[in-house]
N, C-alpha and C. Protein backbone atom coordinates (compact mmCIF):
# COMPACT_ATOMS: atom_id res chain seq x y z
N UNK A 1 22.05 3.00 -12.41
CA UNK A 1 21.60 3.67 -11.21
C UNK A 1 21.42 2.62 -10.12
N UNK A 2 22.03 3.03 -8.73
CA UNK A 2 21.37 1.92 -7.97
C UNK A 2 20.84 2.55 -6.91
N UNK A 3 20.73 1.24 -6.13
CA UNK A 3 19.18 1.49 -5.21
C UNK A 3 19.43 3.30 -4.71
N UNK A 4 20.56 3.63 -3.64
CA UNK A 4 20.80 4.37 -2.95
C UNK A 4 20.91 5.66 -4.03
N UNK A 5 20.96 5.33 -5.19
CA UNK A 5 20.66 7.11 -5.98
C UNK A 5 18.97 6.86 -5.78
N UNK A 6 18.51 5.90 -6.26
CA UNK A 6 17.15 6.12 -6.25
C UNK A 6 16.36 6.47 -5.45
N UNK A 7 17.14 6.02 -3.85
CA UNK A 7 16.60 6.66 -2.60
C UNK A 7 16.53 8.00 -2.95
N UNK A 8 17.87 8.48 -3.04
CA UNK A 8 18.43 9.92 -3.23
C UNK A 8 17.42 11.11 -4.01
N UNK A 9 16.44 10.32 -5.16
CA UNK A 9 16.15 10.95 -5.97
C UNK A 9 14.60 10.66 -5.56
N UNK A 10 14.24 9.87 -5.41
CA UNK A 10 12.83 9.96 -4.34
C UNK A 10 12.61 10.61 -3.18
N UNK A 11 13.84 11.07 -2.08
CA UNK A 11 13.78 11.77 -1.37
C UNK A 11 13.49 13.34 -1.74
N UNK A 12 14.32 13.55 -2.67
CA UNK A 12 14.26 15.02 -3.10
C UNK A 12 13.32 15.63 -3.95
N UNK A 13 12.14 14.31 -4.23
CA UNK A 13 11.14 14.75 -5.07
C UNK A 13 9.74 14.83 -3.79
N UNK A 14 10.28 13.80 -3.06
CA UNK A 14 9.18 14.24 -1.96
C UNK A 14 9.78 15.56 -1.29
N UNK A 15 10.85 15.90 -1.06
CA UNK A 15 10.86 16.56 0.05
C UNK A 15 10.11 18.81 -0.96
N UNK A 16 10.60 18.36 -2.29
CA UNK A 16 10.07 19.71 -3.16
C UNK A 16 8.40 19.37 -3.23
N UNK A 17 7.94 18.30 -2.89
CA UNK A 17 6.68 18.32 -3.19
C UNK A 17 5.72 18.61 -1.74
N UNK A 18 6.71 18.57 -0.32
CA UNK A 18 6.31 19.27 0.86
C UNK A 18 5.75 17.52 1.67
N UNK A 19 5.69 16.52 0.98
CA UNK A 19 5.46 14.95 1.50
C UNK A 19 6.49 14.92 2.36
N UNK A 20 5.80 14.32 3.76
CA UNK A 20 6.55 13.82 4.79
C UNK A 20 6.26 12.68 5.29
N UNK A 21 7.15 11.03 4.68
CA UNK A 21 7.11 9.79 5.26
C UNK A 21 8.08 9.18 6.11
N UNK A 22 7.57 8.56 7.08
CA UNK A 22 8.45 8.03 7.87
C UNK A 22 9.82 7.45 7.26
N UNK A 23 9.54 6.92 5.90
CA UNK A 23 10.94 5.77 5.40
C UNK A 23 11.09 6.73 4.13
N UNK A 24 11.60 7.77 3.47
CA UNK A 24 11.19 7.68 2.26
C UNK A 24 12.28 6.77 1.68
N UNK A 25 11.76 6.52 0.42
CA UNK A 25 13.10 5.67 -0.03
C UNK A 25 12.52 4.70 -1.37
N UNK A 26 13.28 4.07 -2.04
CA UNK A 26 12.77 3.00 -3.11
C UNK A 26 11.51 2.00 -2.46
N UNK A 27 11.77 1.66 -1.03
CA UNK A 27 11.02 0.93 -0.44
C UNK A 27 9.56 1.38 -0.37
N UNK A 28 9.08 2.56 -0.87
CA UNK A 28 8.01 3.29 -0.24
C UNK A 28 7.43 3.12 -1.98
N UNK A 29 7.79 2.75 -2.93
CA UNK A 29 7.15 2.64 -4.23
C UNK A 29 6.60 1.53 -3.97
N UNK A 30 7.76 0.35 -4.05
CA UNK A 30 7.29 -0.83 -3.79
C UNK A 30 6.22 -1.00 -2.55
N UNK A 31 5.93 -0.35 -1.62
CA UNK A 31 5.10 -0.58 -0.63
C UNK A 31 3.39 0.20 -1.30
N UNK A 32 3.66 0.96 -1.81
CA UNK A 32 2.37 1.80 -2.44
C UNK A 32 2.30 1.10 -3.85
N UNK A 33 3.08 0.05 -3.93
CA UNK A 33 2.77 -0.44 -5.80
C UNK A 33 1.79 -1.96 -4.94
N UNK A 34 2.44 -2.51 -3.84
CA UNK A 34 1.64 -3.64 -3.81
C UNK A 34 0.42 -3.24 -2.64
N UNK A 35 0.41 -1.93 -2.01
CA UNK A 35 -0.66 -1.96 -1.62
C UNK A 35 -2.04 -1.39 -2.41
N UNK A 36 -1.76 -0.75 -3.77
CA UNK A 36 -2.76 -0.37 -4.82
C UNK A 36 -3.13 -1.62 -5.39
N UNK A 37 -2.42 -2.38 -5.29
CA UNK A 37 -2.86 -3.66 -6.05
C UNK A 37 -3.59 -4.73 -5.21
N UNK A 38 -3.32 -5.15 -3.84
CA UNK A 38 -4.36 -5.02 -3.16
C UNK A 38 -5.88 -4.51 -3.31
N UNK A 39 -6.01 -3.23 -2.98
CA UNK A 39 -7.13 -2.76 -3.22
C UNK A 39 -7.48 -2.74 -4.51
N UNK A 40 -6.93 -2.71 -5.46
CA UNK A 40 -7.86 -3.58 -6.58
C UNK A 40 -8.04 -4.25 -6.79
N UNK A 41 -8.17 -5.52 -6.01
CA UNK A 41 -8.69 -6.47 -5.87
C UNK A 41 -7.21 -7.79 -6.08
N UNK A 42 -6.11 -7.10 -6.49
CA UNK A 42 -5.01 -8.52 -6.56
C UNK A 42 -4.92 -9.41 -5.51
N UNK A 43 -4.62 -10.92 -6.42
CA UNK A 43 -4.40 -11.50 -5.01
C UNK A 43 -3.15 -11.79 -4.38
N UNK A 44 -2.82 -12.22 -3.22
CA UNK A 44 -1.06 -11.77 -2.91
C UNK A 44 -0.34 -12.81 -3.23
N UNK A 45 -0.80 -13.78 -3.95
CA UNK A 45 0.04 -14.75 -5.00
C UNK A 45 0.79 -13.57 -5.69
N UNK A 46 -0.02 -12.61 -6.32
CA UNK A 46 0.18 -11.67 -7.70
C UNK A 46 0.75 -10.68 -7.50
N UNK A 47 0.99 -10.26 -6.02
CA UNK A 47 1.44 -9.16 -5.23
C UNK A 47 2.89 -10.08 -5.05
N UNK A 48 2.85 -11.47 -4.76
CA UNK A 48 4.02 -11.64 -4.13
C UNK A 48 5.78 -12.30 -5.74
N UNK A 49 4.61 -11.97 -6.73
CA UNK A 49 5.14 -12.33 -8.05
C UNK A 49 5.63 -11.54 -8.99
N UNK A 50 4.88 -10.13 -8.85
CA UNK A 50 5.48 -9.08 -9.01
C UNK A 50 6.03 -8.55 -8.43
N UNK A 51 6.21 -8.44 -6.60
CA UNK A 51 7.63 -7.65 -6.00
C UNK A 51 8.52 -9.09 -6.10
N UNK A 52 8.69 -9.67 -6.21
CA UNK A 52 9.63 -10.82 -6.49
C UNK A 52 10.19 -11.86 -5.51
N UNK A 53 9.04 -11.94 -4.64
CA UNK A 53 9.00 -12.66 -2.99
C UNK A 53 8.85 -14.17 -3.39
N UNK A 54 9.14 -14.90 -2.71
CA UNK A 54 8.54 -16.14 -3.13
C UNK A 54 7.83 -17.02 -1.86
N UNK A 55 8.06 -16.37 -0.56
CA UNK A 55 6.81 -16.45 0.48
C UNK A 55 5.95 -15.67 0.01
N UNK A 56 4.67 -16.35 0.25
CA UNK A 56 3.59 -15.59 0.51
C UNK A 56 3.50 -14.86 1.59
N UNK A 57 4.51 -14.74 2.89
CA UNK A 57 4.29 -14.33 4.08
C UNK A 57 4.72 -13.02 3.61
N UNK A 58 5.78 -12.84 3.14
CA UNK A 58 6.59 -11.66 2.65
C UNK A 58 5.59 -10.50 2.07
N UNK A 59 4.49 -11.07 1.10
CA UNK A 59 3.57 -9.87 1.09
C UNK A 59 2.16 -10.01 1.51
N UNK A 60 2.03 -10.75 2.79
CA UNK A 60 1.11 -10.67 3.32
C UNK A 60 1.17 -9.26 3.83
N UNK A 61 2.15 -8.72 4.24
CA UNK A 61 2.06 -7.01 4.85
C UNK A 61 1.45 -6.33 4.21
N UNK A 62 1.10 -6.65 2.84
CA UNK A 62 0.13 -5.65 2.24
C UNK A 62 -0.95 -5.92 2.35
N UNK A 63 -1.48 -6.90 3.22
CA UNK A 63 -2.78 -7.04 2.80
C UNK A 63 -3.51 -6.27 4.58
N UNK A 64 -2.88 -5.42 4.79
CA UNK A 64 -3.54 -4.03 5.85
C UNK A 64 -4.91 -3.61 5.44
N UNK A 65 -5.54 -3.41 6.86
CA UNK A 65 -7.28 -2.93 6.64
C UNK A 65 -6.70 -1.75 5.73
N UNK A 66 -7.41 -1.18 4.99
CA UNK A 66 -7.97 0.61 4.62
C UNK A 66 -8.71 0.73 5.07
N UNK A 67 -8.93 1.64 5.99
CA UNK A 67 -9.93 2.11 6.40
C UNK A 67 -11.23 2.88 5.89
N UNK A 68 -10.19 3.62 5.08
CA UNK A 68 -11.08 5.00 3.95
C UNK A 68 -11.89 3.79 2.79
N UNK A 69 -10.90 2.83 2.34
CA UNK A 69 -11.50 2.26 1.33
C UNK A 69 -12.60 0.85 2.29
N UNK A 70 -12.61 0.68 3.13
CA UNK A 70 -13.83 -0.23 4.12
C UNK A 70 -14.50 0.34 3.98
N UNK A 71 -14.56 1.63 4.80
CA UNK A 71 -15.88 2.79 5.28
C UNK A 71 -16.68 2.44 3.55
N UNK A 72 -16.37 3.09 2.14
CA UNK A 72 -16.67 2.97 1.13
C UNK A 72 -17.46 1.81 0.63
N UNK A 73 -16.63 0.64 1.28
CA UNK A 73 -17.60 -0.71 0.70
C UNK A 73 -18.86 -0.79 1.72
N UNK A 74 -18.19 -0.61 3.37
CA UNK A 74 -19.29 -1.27 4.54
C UNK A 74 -20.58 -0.50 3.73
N UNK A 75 -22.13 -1.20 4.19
CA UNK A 75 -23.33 -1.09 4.16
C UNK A 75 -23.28 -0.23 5.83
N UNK A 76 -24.26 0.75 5.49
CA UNK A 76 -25.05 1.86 6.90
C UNK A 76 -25.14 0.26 7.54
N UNK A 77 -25.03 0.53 9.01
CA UNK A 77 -25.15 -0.17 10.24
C UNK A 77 -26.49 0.19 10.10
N UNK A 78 -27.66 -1.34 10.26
CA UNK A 78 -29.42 -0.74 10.06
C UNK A 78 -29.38 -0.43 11.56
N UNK A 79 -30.25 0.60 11.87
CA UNK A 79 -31.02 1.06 12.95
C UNK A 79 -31.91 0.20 13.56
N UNK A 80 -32.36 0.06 14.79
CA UNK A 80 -33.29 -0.43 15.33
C UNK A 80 -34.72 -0.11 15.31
N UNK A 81 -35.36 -1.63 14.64
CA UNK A 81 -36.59 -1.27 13.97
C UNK A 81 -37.35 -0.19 15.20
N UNK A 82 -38.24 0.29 14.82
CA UNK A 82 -39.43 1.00 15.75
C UNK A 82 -40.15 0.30 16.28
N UNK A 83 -40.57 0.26 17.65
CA UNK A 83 -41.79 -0.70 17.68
C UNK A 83 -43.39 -0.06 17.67
């Protein structure tokens, strides 16, 4: 199988499942495989060793804020004491 069936066959599983991404394609695994790994804490040595990069710059792109997963860690902003 190569890349372009696999596009083929990722497209047509998003498109029955009603998912709408800008790229779909093989590229969109690999982009959701090293950004889960990210947020669990990998580091992008380990990100950049498993997609098979050998810059570190190459998967620095995964290392994007989350927002949903920030909000989760940040601490409440304290309020201003009373006087």
């Amino acid at each position: 199988m190569n890349g372009k069936a696999i596009t083929q066959v990722i497209q047509g599983a998003l498109r029955r499942c009603g998912i709408v991404v800008p790229r779909p394609g093989a590229h969109l695994l690999r982009h959701t495989l090293a950004s889960h790994l990210v947020q669990q804490g990998a580091s992008l040595k380990a990100v950049a060793d498993v997609l098979g990069h050998r810059d570190l710059n190459s998967a620095s792109v995964y290392a994007h804020v989350d927002l949903p997963h920030l909000r989760e860690l940040a601490q409440p902003w304290p309020r201003e004491a009373t006087r």
